[in-house]
N, C-alpha and C. Protein backbone atom coordinates (compact mmCIF):
# COMPACT_ATOMS: atom_id res chain seq x y z
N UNK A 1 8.25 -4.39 -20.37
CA UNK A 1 8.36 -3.63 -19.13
C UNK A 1 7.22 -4.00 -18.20
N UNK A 2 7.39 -4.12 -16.98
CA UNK A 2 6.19 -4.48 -16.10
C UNK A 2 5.81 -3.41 -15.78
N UNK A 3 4.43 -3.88 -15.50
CA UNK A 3 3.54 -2.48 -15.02
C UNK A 3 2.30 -2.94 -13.99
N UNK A 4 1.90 -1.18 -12.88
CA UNK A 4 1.37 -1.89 -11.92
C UNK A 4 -0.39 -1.48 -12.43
N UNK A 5 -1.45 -2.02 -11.60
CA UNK A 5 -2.60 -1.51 -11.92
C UNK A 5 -3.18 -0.48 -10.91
N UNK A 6 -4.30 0.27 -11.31
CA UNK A 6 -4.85 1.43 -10.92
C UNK A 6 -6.09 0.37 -10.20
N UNK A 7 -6.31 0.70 -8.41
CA UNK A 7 -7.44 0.24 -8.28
C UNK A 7 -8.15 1.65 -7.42
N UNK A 8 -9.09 1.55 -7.57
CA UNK A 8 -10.31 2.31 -6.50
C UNK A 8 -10.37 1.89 -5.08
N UNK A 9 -11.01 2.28 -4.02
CA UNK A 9 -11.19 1.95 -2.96
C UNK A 9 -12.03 0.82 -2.69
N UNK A 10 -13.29 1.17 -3.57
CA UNK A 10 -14.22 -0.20 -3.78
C UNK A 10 -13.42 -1.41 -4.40
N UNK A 11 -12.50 -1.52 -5.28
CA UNK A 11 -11.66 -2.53 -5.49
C UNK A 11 -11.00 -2.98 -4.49
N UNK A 12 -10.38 -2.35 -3.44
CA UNK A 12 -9.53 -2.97 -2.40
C UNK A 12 -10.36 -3.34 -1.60
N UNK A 13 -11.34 -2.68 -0.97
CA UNK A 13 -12.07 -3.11 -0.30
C UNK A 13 -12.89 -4.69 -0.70
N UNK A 14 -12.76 -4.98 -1.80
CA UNK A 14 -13.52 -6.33 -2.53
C UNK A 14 -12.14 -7.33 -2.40
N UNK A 15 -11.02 -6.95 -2.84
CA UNK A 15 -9.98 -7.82 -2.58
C UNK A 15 -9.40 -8.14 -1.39
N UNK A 16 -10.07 -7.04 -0.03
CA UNK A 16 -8.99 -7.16 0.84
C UNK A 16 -9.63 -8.45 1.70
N UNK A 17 -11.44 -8.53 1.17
CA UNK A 17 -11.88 -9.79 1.33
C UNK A 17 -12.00 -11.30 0.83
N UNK A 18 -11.29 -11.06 -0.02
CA UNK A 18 -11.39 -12.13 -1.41
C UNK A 18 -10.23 -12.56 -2.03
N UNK A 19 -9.06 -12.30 -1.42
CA UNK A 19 -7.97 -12.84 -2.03
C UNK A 19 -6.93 -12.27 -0.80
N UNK A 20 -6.13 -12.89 -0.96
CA UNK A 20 -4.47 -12.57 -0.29
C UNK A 20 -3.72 -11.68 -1.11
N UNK A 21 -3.28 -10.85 -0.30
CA UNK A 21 -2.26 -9.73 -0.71
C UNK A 21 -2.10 -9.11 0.37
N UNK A 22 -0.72 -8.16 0.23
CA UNK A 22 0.35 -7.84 0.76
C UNK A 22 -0.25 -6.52 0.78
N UNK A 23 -0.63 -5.19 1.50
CA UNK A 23 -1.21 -4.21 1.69
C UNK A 23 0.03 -3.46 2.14
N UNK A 24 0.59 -2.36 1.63
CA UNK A 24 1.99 -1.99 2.11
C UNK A 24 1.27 -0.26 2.32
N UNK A 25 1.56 0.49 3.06
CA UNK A 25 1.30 1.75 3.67
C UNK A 25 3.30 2.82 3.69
N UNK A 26 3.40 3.40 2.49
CA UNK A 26 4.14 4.17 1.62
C UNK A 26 4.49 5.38 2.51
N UNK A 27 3.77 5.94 3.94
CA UNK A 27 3.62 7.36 4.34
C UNK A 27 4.27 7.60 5.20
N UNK A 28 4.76 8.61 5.92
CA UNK A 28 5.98 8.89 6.87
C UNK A 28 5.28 8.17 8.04
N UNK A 29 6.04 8.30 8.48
CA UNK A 29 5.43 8.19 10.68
C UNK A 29 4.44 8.41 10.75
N UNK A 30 4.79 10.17 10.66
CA UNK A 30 3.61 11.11 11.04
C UNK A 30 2.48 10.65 10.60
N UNK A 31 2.51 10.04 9.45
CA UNK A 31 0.66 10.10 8.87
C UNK A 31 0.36 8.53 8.96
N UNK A 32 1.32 7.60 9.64
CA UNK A 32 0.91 6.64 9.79
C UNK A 32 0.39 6.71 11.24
N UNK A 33 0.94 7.55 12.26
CA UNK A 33 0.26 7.81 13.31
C UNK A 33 -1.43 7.99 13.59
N UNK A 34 -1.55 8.65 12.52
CA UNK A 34 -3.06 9.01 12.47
C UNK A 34 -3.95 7.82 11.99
N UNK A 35 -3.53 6.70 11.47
CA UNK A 35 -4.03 5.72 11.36
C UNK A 35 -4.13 4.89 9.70
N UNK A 36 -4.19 3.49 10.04
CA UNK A 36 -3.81 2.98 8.44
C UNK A 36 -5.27 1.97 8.33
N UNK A 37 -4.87 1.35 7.32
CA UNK A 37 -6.07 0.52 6.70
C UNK A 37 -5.78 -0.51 7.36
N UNK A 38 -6.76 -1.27 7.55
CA UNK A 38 -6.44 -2.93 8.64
C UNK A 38 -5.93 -3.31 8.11
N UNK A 39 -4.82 -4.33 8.55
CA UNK A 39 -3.90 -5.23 7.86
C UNK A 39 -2.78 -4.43 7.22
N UNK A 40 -2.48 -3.70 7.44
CA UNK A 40 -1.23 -3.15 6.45
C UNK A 40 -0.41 -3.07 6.90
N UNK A 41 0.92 -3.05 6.27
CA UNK A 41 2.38 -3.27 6.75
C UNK A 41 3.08 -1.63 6.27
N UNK A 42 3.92 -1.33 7.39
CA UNK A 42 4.46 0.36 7.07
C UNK A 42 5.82 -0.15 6.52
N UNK A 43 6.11 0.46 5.27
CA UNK A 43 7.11 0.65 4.68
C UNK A 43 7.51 2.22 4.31
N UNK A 44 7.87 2.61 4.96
CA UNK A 44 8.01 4.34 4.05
C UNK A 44 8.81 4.17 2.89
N UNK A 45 8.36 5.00 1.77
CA UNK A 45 8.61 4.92 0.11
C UNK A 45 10.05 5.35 0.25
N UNK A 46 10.75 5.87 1.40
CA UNK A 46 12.52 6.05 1.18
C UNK A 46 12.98 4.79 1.48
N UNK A 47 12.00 4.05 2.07
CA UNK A 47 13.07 2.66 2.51
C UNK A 47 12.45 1.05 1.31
N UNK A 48 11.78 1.48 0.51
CA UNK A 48 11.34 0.76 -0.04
C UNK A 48 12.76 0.04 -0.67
N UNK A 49 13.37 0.76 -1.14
CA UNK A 49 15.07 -0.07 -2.00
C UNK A 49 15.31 -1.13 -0.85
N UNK A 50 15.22 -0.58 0.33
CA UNK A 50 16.06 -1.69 1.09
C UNK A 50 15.30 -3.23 1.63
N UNK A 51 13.96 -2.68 1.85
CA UNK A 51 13.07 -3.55 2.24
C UNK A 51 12.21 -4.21 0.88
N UNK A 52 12.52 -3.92 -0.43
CA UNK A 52 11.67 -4.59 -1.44
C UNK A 52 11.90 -6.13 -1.44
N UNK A 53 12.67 -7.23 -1.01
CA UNK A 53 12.89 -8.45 -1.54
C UNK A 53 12.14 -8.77 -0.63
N UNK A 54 11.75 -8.90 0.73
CA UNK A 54 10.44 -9.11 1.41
C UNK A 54 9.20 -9.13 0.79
N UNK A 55 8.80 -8.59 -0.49
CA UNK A 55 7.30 -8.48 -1.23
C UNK A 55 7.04 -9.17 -2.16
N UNK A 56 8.79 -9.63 -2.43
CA UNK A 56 8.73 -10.56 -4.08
C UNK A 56 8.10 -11.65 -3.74
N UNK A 57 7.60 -11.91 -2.37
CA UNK A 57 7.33 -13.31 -1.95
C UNK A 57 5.94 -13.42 -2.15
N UNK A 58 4.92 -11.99 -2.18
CA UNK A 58 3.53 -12.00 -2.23
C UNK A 58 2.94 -12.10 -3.27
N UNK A 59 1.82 -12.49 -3.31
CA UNK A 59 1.17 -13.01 -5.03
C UNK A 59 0.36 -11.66 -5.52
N UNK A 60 -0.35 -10.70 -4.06
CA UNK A 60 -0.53 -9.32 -4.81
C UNK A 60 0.15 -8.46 -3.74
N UNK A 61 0.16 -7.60 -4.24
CA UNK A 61 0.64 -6.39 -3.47
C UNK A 61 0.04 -5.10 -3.51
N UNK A 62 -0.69 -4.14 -2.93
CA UNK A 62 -1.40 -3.02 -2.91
C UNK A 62 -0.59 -2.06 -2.38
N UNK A 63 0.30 -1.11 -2.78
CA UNK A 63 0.49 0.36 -2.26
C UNK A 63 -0.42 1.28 -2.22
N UNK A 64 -0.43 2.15 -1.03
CA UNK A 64 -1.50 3.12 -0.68
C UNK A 64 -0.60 4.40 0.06
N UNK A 65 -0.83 5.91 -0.48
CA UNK A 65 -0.16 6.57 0.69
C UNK A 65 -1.60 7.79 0.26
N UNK A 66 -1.00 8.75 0.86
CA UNK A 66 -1.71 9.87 1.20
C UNK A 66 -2.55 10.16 -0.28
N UNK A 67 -2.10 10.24 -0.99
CA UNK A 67 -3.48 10.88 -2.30
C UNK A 67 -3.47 9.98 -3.51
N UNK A 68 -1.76 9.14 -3.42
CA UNK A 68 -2.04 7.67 -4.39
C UNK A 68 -0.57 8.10 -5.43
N UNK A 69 0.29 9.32 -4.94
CA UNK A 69 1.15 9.48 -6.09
C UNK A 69 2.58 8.98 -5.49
N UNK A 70 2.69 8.78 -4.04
CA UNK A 70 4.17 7.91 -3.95
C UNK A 70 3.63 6.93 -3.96
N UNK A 71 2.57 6.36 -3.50
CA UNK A 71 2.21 4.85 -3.80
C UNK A 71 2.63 4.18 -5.61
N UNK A 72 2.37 5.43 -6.22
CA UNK A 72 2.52 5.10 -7.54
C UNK A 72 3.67 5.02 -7.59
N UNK A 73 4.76 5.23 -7.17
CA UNK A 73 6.18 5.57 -7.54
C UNK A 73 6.42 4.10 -6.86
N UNK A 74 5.77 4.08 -5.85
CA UNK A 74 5.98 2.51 -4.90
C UNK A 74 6.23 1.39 -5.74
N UNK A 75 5.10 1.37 -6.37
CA UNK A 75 3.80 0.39 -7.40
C UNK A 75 5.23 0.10 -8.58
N UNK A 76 5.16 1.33 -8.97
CA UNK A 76 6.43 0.83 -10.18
C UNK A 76 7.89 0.64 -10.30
N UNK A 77 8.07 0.67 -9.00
CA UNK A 77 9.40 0.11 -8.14
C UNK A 77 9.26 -1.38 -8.54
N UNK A 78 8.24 -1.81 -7.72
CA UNK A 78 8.08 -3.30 -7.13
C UNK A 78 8.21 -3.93 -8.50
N UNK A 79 6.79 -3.53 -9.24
CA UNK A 79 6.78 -4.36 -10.48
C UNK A 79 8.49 -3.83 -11.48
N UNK A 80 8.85 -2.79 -11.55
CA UNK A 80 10.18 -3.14 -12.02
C UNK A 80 11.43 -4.10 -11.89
N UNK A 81 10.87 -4.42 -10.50
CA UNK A 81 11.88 -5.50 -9.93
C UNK A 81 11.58 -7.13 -9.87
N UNK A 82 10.12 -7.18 -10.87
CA UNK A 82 9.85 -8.45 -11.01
C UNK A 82 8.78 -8.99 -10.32
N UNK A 83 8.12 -7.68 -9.08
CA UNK A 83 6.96 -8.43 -8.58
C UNK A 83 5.74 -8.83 -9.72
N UNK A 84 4.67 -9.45 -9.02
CA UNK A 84 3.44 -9.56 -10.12
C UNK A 84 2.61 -8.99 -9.23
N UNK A 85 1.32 -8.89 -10.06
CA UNK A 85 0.11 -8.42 -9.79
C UNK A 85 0.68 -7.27 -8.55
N UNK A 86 0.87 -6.27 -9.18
CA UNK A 86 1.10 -4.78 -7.92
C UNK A 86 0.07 -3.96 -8.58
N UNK A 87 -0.34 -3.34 -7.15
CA UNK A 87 -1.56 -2.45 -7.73
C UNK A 87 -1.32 -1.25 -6.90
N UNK A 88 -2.01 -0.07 -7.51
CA UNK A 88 -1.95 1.08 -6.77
C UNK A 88 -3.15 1.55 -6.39
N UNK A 89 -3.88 2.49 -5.08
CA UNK A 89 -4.81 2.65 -5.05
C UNK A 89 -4.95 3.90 -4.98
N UNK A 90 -5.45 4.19 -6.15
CA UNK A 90 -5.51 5.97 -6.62
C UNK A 90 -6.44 6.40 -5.57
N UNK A 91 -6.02 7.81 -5.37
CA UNK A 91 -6.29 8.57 -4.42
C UNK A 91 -6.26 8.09 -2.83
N UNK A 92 -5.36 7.15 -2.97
CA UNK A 92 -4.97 7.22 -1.44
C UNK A 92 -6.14 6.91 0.04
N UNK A 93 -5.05 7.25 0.79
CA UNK A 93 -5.96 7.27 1.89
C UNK A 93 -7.73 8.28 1.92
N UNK A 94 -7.20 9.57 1.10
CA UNK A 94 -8.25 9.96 0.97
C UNK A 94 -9.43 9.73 0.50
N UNK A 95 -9.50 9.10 -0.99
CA UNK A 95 -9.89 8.58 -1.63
C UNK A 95 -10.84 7.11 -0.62
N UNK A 96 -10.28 6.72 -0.31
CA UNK A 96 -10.38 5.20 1.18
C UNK A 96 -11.16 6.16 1.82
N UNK A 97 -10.97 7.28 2.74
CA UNK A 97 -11.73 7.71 3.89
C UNK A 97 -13.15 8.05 3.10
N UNK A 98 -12.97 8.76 1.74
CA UNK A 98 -14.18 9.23 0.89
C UNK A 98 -15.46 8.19 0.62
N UNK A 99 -14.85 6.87 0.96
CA UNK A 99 -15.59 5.83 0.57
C UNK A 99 -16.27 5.71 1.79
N UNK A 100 -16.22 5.94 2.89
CA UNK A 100 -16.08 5.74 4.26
C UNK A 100 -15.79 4.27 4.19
N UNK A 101 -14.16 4.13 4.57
CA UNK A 101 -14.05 2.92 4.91
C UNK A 101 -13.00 3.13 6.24
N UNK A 102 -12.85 2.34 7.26
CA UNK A 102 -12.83 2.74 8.58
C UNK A 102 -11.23 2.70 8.16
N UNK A 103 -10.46 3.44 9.51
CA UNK A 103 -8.76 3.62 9.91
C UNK A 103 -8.83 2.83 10.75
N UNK A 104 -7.43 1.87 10.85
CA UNK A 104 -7.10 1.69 12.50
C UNK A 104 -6.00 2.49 12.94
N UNK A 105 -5.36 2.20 14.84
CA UNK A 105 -4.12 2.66 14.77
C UNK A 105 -3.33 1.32 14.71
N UNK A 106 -1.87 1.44 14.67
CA UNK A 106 -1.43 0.72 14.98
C UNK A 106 -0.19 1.12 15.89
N UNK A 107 0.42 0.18 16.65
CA UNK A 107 1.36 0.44 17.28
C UNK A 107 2.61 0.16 17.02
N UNK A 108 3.37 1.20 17.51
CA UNK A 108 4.86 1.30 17.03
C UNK A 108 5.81 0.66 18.52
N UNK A 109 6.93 0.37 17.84
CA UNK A 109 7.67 -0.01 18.52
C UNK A 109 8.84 0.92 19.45
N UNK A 110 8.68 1.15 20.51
CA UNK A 110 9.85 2.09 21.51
C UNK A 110 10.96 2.47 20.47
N UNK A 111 11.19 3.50 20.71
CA UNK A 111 12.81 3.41 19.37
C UNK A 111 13.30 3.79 20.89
């Protein structure tokens, strides 16, 4: 069975300089409004089924949402479906802000 790994904030923060990976942001609108980690791509965890074959292409992959428990549900999606190296980053955004590590916004597209 595949399985994903548990990282810390200080871990992402070391990888997000040191290797390539796929940084995916798990959280509704709303809380992506308020701002995400640089570089990250919004997937909300309901649309993950439809949008997962887009990730099989990345060599890591990091899910992150609000406290680290749909990220987890994220995390063992992906690697069920054959990704490698998927990681989760426990405790979330919070966990990230606790570290003080900075938000950006990003911008959305007109619907």
């Amino acid at each position: 069975m595949s399985t994903y790994n548990e990282i810390d904030a200080h871990d992402l923060s070391v990888m997000l300089t040191t290797q390539s990976l796929l940084l995916v942001d798990v959280r509704n609108d709303d809380e992506v409004a308020r701002g995400v980690i640089q570089n990250a791509v919004h997937i909300p965890l309901a649309m993950l089924p439809v949008q997962y074959e887009s990730l099989a292409k990345a060599d890591n992959i990091v899910f992150y949402c609000h406290s680290g428990v749909r990220s987890a549900h994220a995390a063992a999606f992906a690697a069920s479906k054959g990704c490698k190296h998927v990681y989760n980053l426990a405790g979330g955004v919070l966990a990230w802000a606790r570290a003080g590590h900075p938000f950006v916004q990003i911008s959305t597209p007109s619907r």
